[in-house]
Structure formats: C-alpha cells, structure tokens
C-alpha atoms as a PDB file:
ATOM      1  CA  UNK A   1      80.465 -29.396  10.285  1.00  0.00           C
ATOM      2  CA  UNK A   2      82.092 -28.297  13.581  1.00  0.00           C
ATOM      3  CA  UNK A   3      80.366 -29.525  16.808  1.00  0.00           C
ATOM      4  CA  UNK A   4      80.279 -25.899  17.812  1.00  0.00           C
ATOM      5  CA  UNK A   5      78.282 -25.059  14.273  1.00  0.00           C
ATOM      6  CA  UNK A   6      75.961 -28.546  14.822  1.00  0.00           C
ATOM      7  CA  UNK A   7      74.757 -26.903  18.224  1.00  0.00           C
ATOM      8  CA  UNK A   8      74.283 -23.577  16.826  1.00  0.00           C
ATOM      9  CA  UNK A   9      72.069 -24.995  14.116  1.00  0.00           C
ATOM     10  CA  UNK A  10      70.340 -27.517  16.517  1.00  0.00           C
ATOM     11  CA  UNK A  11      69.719 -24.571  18.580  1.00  0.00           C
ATOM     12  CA  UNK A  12      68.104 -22.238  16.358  1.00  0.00           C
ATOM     13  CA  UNK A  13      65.861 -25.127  14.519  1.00  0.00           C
ATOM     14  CA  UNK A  14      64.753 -25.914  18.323  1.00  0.00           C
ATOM     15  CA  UNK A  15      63.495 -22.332  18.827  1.00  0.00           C
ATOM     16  CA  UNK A  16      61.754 -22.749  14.760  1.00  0.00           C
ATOM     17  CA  UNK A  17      60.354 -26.041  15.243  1.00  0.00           C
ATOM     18  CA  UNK A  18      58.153 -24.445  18.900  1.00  0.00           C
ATOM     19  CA  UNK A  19      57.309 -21.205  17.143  1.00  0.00           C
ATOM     20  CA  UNK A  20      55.872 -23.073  14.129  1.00  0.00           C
ATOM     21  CA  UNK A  21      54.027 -25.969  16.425  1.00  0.00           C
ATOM     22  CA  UNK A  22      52.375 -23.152  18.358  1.00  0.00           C
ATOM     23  CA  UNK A  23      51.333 -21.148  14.765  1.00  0.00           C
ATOM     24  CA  UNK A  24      49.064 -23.759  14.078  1.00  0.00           C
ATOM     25  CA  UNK A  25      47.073 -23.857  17.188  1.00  0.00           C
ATOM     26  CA  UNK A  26      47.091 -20.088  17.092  1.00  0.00           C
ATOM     27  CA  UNK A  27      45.894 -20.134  13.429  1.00  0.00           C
ATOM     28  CA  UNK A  28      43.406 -22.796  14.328  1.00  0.00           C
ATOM     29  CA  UNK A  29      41.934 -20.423  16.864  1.00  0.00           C
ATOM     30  CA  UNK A  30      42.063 -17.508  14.865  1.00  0.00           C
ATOM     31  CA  UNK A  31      40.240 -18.900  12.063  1.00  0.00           C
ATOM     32  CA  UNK A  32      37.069 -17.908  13.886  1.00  0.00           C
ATOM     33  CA  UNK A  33      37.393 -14.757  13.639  1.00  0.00           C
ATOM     34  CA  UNK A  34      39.437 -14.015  10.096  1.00  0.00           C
ATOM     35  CA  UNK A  35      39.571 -15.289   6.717  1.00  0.00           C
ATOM     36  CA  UNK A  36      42.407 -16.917   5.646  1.00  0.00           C
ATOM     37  CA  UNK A  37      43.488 -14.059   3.130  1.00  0.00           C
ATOM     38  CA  UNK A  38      43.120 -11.738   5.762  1.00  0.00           C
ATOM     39  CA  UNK A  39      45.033 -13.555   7.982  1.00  0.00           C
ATOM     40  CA  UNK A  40      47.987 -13.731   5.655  1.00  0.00           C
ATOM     41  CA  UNK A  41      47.857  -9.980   5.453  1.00  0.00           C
ATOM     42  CA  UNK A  42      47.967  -9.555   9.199  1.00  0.00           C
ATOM     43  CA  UNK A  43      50.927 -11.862  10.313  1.00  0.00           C
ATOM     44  CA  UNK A  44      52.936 -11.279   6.616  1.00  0.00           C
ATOM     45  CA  UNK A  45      52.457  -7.272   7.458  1.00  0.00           C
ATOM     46  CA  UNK A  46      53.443  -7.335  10.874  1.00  0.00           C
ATOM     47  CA  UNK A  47      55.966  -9.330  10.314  1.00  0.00           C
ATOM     48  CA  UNK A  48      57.256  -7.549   7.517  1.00  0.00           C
ATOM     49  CA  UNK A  49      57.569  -4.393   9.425  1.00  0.00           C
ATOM     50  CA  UNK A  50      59.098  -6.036  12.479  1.00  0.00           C
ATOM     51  CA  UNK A  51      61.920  -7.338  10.086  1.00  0.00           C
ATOM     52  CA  UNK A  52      62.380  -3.862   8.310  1.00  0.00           C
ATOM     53  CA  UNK A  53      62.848  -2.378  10.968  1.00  0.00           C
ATOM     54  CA  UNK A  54      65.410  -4.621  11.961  1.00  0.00           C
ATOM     55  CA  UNK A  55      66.907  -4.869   8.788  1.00  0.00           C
ATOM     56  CA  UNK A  56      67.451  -1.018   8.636  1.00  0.00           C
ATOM     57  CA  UNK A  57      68.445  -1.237  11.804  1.00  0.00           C
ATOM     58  CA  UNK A  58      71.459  -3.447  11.365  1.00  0.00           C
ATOM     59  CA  UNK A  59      71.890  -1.900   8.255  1.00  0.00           C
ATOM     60  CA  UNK A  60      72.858  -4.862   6.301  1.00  0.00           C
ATOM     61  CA  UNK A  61      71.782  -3.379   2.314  1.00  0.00           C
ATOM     62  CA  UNK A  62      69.457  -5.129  -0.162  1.00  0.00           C
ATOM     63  CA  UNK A  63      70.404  -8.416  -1.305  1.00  0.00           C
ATOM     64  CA  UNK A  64      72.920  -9.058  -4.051  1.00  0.00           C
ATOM     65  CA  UNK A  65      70.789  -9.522  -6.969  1.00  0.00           C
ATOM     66  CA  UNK A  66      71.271 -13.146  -7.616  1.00  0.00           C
ATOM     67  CA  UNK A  67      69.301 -13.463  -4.440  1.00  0.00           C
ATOM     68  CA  UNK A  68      65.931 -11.558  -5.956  1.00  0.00           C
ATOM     69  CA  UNK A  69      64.540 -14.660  -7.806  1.00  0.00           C
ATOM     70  CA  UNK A  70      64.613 -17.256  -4.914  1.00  0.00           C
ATOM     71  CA  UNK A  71      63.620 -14.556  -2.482  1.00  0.00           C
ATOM     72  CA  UNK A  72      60.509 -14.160  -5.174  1.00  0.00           C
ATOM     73  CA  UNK A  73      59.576 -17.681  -5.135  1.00  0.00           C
ATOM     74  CA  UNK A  74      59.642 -17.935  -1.799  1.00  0.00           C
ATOM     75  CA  UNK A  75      57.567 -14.752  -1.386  1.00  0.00           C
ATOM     76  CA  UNK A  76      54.846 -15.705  -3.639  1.00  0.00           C
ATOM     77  CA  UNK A  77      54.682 -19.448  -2.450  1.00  0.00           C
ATOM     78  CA  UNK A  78      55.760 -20.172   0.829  1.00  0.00           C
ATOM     79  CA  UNK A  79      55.582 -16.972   2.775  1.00  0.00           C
ATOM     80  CA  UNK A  80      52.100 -16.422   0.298  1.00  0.00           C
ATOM     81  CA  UNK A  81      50.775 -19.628  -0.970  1.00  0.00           C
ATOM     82  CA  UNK A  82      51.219 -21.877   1.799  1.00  0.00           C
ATOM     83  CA  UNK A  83      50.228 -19.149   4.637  1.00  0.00           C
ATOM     84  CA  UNK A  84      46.354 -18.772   2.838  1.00  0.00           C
ATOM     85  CA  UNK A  85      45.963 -22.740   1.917  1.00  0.00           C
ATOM     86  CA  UNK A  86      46.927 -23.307   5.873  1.00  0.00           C
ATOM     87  CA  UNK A  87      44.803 -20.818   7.363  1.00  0.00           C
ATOM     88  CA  UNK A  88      42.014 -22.037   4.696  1.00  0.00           C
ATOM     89  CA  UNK A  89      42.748 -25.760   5.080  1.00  0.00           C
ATOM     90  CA  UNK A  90      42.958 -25.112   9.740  1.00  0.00           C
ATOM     91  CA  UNK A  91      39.439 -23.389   9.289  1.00  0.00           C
ATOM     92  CA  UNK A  92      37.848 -27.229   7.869  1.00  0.00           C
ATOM     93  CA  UNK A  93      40.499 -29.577   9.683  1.00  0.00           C
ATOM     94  CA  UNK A  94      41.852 -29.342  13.191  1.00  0.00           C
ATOM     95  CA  UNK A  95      45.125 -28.245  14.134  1.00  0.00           C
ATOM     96  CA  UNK A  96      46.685 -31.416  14.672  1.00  0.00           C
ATOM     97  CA  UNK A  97      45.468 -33.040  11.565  1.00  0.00           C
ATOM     98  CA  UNK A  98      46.354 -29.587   9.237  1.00  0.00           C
ATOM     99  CA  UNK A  99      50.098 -30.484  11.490  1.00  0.00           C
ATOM    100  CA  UNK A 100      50.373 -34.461  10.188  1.00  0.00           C
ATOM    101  CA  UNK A 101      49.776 -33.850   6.409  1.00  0.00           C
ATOM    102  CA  UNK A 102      51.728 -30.449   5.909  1.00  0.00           C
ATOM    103  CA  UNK A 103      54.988 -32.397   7.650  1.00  0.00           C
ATOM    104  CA  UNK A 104      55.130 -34.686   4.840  1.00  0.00           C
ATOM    105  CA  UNK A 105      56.799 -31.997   3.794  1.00  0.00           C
ATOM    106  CA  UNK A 106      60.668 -32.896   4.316  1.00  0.00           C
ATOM    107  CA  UNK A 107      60.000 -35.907   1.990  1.00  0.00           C
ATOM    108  CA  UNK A 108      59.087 -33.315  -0.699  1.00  0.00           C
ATOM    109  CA  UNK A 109      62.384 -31.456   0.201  1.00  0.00           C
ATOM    110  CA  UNK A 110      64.449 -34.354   0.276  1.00  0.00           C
ATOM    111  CA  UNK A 111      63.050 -34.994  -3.082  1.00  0.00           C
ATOM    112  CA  UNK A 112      63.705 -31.456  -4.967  1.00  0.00           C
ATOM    113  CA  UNK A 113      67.028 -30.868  -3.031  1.00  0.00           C
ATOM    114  CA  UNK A 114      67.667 -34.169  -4.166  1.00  0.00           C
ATOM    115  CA  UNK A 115      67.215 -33.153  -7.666  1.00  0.00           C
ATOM    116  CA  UNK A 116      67.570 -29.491  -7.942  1.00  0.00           C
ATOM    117  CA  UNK A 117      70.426 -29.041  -5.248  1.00  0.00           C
ATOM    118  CA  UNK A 118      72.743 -32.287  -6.003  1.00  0.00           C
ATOM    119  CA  UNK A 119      72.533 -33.213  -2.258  1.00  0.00           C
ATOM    120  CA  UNK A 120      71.791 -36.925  -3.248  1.00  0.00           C
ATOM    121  CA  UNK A 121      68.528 -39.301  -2.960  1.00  0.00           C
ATOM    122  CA  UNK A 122      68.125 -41.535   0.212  1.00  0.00           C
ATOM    123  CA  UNK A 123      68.243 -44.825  -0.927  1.00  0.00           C
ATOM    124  CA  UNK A 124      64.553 -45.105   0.882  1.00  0.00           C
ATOM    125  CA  UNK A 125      63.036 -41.508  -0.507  1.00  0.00           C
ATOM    126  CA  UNK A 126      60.599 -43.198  -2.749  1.00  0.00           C
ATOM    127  CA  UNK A 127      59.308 -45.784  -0.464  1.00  0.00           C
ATOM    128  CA  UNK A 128      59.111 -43.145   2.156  1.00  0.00           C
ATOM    129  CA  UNK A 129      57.137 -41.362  -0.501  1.00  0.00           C
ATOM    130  CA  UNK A 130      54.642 -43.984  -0.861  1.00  0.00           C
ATOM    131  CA  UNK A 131      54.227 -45.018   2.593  1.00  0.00           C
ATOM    132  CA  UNK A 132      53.604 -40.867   3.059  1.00  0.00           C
ATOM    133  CA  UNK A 133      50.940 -40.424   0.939  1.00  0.00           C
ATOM    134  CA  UNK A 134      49.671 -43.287   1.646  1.00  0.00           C
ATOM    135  CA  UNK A 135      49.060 -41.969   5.311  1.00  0.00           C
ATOM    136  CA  UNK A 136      47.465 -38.606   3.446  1.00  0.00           C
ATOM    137  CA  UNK A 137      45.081 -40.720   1.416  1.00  0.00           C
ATOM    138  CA  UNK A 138      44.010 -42.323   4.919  1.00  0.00           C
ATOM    139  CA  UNK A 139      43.344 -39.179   6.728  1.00  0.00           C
ATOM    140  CA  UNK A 140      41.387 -37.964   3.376  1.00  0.00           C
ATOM    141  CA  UNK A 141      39.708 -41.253   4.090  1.00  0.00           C
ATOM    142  CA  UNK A 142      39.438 -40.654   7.587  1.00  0.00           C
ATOM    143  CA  UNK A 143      37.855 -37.335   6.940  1.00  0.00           C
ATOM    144  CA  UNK A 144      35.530 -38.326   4.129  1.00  0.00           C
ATOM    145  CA  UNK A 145      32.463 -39.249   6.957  1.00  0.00           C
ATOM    146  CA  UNK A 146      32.455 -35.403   8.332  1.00  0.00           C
ATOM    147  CA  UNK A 147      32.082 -33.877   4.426  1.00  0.00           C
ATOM    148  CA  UNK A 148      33.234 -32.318   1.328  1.00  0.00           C
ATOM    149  CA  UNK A 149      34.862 -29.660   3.460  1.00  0.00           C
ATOM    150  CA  UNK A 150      36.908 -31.531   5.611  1.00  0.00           C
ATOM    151  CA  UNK A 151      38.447 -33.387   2.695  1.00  0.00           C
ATOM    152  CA  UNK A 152      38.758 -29.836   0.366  1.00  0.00           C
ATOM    153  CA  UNK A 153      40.928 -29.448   4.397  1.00  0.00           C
ATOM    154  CA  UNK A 154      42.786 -31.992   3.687  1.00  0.00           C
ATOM    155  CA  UNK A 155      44.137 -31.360   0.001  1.00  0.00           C
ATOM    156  CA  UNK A 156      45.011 -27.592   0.921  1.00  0.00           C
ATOM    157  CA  UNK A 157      47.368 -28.955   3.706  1.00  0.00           C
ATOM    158  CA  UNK A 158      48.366 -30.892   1.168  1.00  0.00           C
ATOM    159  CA  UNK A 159      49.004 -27.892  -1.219  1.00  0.00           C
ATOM    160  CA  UNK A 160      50.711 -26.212   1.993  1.00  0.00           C
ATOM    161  CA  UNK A 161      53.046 -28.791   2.014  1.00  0.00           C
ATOM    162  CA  UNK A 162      54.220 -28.952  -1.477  1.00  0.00           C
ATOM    163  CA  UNK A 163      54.335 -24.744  -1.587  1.00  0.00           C
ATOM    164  CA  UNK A 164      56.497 -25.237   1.607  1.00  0.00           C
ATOM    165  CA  UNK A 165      58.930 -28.010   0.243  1.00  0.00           C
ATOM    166  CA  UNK A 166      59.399 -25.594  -2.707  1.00  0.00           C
ATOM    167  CA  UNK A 167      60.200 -22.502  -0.437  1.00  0.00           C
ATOM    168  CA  UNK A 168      62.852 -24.099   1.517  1.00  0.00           C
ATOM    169  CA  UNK A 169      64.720 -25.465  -1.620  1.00  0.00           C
ATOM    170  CA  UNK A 170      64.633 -22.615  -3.436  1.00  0.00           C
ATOM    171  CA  UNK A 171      66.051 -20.439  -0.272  1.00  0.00           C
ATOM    172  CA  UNK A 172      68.780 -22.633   0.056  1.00  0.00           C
ATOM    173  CA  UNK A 173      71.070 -21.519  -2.727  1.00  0.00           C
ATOM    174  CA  UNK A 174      69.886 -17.983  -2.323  1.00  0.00           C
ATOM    175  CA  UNK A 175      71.008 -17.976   1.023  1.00  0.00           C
ATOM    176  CA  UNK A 176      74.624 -17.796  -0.578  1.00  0.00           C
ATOM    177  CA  UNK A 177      73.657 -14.215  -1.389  1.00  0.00           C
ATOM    178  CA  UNK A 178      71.534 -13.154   1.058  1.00  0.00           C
ATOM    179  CA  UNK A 179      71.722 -12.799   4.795  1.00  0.00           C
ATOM    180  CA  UNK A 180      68.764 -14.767   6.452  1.00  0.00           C
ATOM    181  CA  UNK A 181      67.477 -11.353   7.663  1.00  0.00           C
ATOM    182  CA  UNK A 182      67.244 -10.221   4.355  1.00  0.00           C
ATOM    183  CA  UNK A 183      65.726 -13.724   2.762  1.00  0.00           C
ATOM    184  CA  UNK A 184      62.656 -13.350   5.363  1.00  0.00           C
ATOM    185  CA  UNK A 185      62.206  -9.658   5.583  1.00  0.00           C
ATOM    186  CA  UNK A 186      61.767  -9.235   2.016  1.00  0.00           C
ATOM    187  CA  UNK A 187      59.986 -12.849   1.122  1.00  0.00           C
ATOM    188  CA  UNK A 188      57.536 -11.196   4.184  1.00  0.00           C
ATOM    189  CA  UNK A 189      57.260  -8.081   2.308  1.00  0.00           C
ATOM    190  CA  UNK A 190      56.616  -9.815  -0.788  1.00  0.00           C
ATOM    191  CA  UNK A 191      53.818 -11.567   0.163  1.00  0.00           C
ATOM    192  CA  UNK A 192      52.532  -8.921   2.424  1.00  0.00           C
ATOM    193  CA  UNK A 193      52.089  -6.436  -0.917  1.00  0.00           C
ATOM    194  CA  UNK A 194      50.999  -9.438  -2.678  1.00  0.00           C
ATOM    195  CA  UNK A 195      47.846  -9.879   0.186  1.00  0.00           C
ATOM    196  CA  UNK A 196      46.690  -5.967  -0.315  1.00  0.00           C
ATOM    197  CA  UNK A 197      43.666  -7.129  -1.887  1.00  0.00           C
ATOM    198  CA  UNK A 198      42.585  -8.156   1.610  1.00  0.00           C
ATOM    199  CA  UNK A 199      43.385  -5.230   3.596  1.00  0.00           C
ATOM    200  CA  UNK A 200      39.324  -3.763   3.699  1.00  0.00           C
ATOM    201  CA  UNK A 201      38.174  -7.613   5.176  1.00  0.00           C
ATOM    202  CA  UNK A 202      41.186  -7.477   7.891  1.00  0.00           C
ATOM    203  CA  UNK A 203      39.923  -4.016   8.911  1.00  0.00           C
ATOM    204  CA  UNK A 204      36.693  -5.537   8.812  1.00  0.00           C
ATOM    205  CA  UNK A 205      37.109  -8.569  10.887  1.00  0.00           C
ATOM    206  CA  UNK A 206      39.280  -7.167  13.613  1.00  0.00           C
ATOM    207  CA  UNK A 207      36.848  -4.737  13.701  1.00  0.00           C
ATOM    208  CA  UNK A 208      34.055  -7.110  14.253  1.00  0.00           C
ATOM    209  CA  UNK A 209      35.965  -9.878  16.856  1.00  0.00           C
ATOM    210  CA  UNK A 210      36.999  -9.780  20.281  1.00  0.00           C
ATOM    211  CA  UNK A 211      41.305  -8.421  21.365  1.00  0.00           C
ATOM    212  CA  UNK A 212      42.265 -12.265  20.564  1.00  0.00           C
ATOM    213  CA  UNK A 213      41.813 -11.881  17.177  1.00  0.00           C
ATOM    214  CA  UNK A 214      44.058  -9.249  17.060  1.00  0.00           C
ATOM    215  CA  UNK A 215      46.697 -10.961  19.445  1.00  0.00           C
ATOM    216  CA  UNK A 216      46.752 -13.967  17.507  1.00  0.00           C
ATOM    217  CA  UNK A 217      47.556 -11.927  14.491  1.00  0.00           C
ATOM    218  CA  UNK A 218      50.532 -10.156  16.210  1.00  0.00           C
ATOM    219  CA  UNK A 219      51.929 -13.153  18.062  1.00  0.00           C
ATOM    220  CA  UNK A 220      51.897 -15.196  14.617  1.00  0.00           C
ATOM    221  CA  UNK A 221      53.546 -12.187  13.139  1.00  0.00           C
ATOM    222  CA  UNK A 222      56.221 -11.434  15.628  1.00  0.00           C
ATOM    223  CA  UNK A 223      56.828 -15.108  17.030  1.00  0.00           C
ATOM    224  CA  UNK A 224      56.436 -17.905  13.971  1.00  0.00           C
ATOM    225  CA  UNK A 225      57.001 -15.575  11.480  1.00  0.00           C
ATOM    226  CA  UNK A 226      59.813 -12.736  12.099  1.00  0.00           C
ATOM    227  CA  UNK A 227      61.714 -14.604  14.351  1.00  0.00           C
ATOM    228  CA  UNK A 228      60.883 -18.213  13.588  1.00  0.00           C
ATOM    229  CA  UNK A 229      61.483 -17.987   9.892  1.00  0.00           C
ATOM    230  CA  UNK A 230      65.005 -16.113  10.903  1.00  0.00           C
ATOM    231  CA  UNK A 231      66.358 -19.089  13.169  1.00  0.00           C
ATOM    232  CA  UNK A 232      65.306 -21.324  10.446  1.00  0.00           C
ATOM    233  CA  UNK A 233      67.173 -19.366   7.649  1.00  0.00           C
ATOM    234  CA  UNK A 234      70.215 -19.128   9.755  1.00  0.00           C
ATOM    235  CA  UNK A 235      70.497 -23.220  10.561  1.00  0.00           C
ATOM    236  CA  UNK A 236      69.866 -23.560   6.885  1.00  0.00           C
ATOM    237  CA  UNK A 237      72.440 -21.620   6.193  1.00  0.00           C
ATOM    238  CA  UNK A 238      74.618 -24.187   8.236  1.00  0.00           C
ATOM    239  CA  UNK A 239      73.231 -27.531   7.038  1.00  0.00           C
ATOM    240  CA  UNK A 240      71.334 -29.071   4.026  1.00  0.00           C
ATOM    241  CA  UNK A 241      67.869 -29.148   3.727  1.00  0.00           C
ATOM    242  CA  UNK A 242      67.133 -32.403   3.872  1.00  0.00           C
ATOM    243  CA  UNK A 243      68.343 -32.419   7.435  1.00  0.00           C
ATOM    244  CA  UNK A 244      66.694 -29.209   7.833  1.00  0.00           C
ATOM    245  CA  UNK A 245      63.191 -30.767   6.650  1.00  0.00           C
ATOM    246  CA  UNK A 246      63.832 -33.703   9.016  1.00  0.00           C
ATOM    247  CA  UNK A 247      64.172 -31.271  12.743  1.00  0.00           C
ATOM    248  CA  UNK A 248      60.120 -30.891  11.654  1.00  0.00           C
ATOM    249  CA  UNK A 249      59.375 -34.153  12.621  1.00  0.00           C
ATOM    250  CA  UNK A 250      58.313 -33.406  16.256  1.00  0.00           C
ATOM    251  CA  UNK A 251      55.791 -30.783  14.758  1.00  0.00           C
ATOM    252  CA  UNK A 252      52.520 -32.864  14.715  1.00  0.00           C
ATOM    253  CA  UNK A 253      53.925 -34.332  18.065  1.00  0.00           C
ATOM    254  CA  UNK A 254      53.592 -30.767  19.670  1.00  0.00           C
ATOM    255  CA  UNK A 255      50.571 -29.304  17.729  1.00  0.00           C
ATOM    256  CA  UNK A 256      48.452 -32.405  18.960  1.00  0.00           C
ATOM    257  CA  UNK A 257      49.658 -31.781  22.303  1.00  0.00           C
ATOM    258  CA  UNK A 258      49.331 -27.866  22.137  1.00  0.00           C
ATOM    259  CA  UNK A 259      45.650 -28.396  20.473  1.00  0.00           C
ATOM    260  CA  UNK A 260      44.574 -30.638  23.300  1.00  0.00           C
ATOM    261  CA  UNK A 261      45.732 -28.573  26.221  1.00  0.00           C
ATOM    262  CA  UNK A 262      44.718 -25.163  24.422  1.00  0.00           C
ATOM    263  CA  UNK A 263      41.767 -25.787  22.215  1.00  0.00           C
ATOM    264  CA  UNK A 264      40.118 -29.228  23.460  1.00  0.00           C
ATOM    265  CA  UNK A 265      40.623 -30.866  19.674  1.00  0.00           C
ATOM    266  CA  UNK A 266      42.448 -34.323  19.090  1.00  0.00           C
ATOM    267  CA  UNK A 267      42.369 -35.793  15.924  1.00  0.00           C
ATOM    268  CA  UNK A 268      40.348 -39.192  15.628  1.00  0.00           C
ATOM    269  CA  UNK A 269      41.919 -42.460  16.109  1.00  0.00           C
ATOM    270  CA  UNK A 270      41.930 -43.549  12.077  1.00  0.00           C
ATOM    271  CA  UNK A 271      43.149 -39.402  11.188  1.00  0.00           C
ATOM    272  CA  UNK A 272      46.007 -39.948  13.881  1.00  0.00           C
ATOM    273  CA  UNK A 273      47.046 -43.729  12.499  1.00  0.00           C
ATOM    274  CA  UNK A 274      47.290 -42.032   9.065  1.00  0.00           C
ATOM    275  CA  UNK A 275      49.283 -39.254  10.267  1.00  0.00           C
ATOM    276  CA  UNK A 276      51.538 -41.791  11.759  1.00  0.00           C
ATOM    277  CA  UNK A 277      51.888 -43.314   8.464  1.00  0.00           C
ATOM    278  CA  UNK A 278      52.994 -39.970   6.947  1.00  0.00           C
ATOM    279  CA  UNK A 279      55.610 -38.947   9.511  1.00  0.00           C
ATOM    280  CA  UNK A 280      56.819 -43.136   9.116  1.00  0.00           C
ATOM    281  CA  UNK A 281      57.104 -42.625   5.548  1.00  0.00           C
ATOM    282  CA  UNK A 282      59.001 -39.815   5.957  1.00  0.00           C
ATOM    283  CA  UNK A 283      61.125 -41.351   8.997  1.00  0.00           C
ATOM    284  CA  UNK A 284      61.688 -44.452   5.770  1.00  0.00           C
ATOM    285  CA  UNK A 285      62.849 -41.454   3.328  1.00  0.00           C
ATOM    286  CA  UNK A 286      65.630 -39.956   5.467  1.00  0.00           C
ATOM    287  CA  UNK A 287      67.422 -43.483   6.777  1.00  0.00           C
ATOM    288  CA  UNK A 288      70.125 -45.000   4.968  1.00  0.00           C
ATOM    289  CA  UNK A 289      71.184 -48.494   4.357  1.00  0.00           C
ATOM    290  CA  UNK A 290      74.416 -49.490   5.566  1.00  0.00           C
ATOM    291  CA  UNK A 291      76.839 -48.348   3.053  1.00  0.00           C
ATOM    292  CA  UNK A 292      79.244 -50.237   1.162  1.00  0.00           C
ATOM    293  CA  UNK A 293      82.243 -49.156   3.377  1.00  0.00           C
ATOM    294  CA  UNK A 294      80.052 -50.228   6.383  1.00  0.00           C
ATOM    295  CA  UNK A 295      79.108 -53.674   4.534  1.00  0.00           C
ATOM    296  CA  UNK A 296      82.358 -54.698   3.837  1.00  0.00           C
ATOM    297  CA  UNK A 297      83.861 -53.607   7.419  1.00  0.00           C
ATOM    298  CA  UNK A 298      81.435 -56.069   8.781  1.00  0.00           C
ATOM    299  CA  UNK A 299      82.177 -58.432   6.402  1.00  0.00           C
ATOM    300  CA  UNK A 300      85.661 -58.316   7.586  1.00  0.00           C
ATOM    301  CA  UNK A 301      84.858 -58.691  11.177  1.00  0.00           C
ATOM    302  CA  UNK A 302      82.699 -61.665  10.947  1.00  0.00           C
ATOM    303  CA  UNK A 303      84.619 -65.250  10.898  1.00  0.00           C
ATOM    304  CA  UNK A 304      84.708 -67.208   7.353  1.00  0.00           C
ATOM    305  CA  UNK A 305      85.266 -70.501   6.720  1.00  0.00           C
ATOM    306  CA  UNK A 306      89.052 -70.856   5.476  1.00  0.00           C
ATOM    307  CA  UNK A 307      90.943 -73.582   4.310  1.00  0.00           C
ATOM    308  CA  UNK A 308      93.696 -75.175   7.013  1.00  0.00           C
ATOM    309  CA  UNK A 309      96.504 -73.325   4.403  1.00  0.00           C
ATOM    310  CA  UNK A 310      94.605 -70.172   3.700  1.00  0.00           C
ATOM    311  CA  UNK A 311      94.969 -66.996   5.489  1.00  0.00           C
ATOM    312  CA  UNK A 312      92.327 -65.474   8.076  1.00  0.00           C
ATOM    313  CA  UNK A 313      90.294 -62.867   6.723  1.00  0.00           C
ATOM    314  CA  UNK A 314      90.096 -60.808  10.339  1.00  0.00           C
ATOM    315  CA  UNK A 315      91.960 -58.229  10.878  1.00  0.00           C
END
C-alpha cells in the first residue's frame, strides 16, 4: 500500500472511529425516550434516504449482482441486528460499558477474515480470544450485583459484537463489486424496510418526547450512519479487515470519555478492569511474533562462539 493510500485510509477510519464513539452516547441518551426497534427505524430511515439521495445523485447504478448477497447479510445483521441488540443492550448498560464488550469485535473479525477471507491467523488470535472473553465474563460478573437486566445488557452487546464482526467480513469481498456508497445505502435500506413493523411506536414516541429525541435520531442517522459507515467502507476498500477491526480500539477510550463529560455515567472500577481485559485480549490477537526472517537476522547479528579456524558468523 502506497503511503499516499495508508493516509487516505487512516483518514477516513479517523472520521468512522469519532462518529461511531459519539453514536453510543447519543444512543445511550436516546434510549429514554425510544425503543430500540424504533430507534433502528429512525437512524436506518434517515439514513437511508440521505444516501439515496446521494446515490442518485452521483448516479453511480445498482450494484453488480454478485454484490446483492453480502449487501443482504450485512443489511439484515449489522445495519439490522446489531443496531436493535445495541440500542436494547445501551437502554440496561451504560454507554461506556455497551463500548468495551461490542469492541471485542476485531478479534471476531480477525477470526472469520482469517478463515473465510484467507488473510491469515495471528499467531496470538486465540489467546487474544481467551483473554477477551475472559474480560466479557468479568463485566457480566461485574454487572451481576445491579440484576438480571444488566447482565441480559451485557450478552446483547455481546450479540452486537458478533452481528458486527460478521457485517464487516462479509462486506469485504463485496466491496469488489460495489462502490461503498452503494454497500451502505442499500444495506441502510435493507434494514430500514426490514424495521417497518416499528414505524406506528416511532410515530408514537417522538410524538410523546421532548425535540432531543428527534435530534438524536437525525444526528445518528446523518453522522454515524450515512457518513460514518461510508468512510469506513471506503478505508476497507483500501486495507484488510483485520487492520480495519483494529483502528476501533480507541472506541471505549472515547465513549467513556464522551459519557462522562455528556451524560455523568462511568463504568465501575471491576466493569472498566474487565473491559481492559477485552480490548488487551484483543491488543494479544493482532501482534505478531517475530518472524522467522526477523529470528534468524538477529541470530546473525549476535556474536557466537567459533572455533580459532572457523569462520565468523557476522556479517
């Protein structure tokens, strides 16, 4: 990869990784007004119609139709799936917890591109792995003294993250046949039409809650959604997803931050020391030991013992 293309991609993760930090607090905050299918509707529909009118705009066509099926998954899971079990799981957690335990996520992606996109296994994926969940079975833990609920808030995170890790491997090949604009304005659509069902409570509960209600539904629409899921798309296009899973990593880091300054909430001590687990296991998953080439160029450079006769073995 160019320099010139690594900044690009760097760039537009950048702008992904602050839209998505800020979603959570802004779902967090929403959640007391909306239900978490409702919420899908709003932000998918918004953003859906932001990004067709964009895409007719630029006129760029449908997608070739070897794109349809991973622009499908995606729809129904990540831009569906994972959008309700968020808002659902942010309505019994707080933000910065829902944050710790869905960014175990690039360890899942690591996992499946791994396996289902040939990219290779880290030689420390599955202790990553372990030392992840480990960290999600200590905020469970952590979260088992305030209730059934806040632990049910804990395993839809958890269901947010797998749905997630499953979206962005299957949009990776499909992105060979489909712009990034089209990828997100029709995985939006998707799930929007797939969220009908909820369209009478929306009306409902904007109905029934204050103008914020409403503005968080637009800003997550326009903001971490149209444009957020865009930028992402495009850097995919330009890396792999592993390294793609990995630019999450200062996630939590924000949300905590963002949720502190904007809606008084900090996770507790023991919830924040498993979350720090998580985000070590998946620091473990995505290093690499020193290859052979490495190993033997340092063999090379350190002194052996020789024999008086024998020839050095430095360089």
């Amino acid at each position: 990869m160019s320099q010139r293309i690594h900044a690009r991609a760097t760039l537009a993760a950048g702008v992904t990784v602050l839209f998505w930090s800020s979603a959570f607090v802004s779902i967090r905050d929403a959640g007391r007004y909306l239900d978490p299918g409702p919420l899908t509707l709003g932000r998918m529909g918004i953003a859906a119609i932001v990004l067709l009118a964009v895409w007719a705009f630029r006129r760029e066509g449908l997608p070739d139709r070897r794109a349809w099926p991973g622009i499908a998954v995606a729809g129904v899971l990540w831009f569906g799936v994972y959008m309700v079990a968020l808002n659902w799981g942010e309505q019994l957690v707080d933000a910065g917890t829902a944050a710790l335990i869905v960014n175990i996520g690039p360890v899942l992606i690591a996992l499946l591109g791994g396996w289902l996109l040939q990219e290779g296994f880290a030689p420390r994926l599955f202790i990553g792995m372990a030392v992840s969940f480990a960290g999600v079975l200590i905020v469970s833990f952590s979260m088992s003294g305030q209730g059934a609920t806040s632990v049910l808030g804990v395993v839809l995170c958890l269901v947010a993250a797998v749905t997630y890790a499953v979206g962005v491997v299957a949009q990776k090949p499909t992105l060979r046949y489909a712009s990034p604009l089209q990828f997100t304005t029709f995985g939006c659509a998707i799930a929007a039409v797939l969220c009908l069902p909820f369209a009478p409570a929306l009306v409902a509960g904007l109905g029934d809650s204050p103008p914020a209600a409403g503005l968080h539904v637009l800003y997550l629409g326009v903001f971490p959604t149209a444009l957020a899921f865009m930028t992402w798309a495009y850097a995919l296009r330009l890396t792999t997803a592993g390294k793609m899973g990995a630019t999450t990593y200062v996630v939590p880091a924000l949300v905590v931050l963002m949720s502190w300054l904007f809606l008084s909430e900090v996770p507790g001590w023991l919830t924040l020391g498993g979350g720090v687990l998580c985000l070590a296991g998946v620091a473990i998953s995505r290093s690499r030991g020193r290859s052979a080439k490495e190993a033997a160029e340092l063999t090379v450079a350190v002194p052996q013992p020789v024999e008086p006769d024998a020839p050095s073995t430095r360089p």
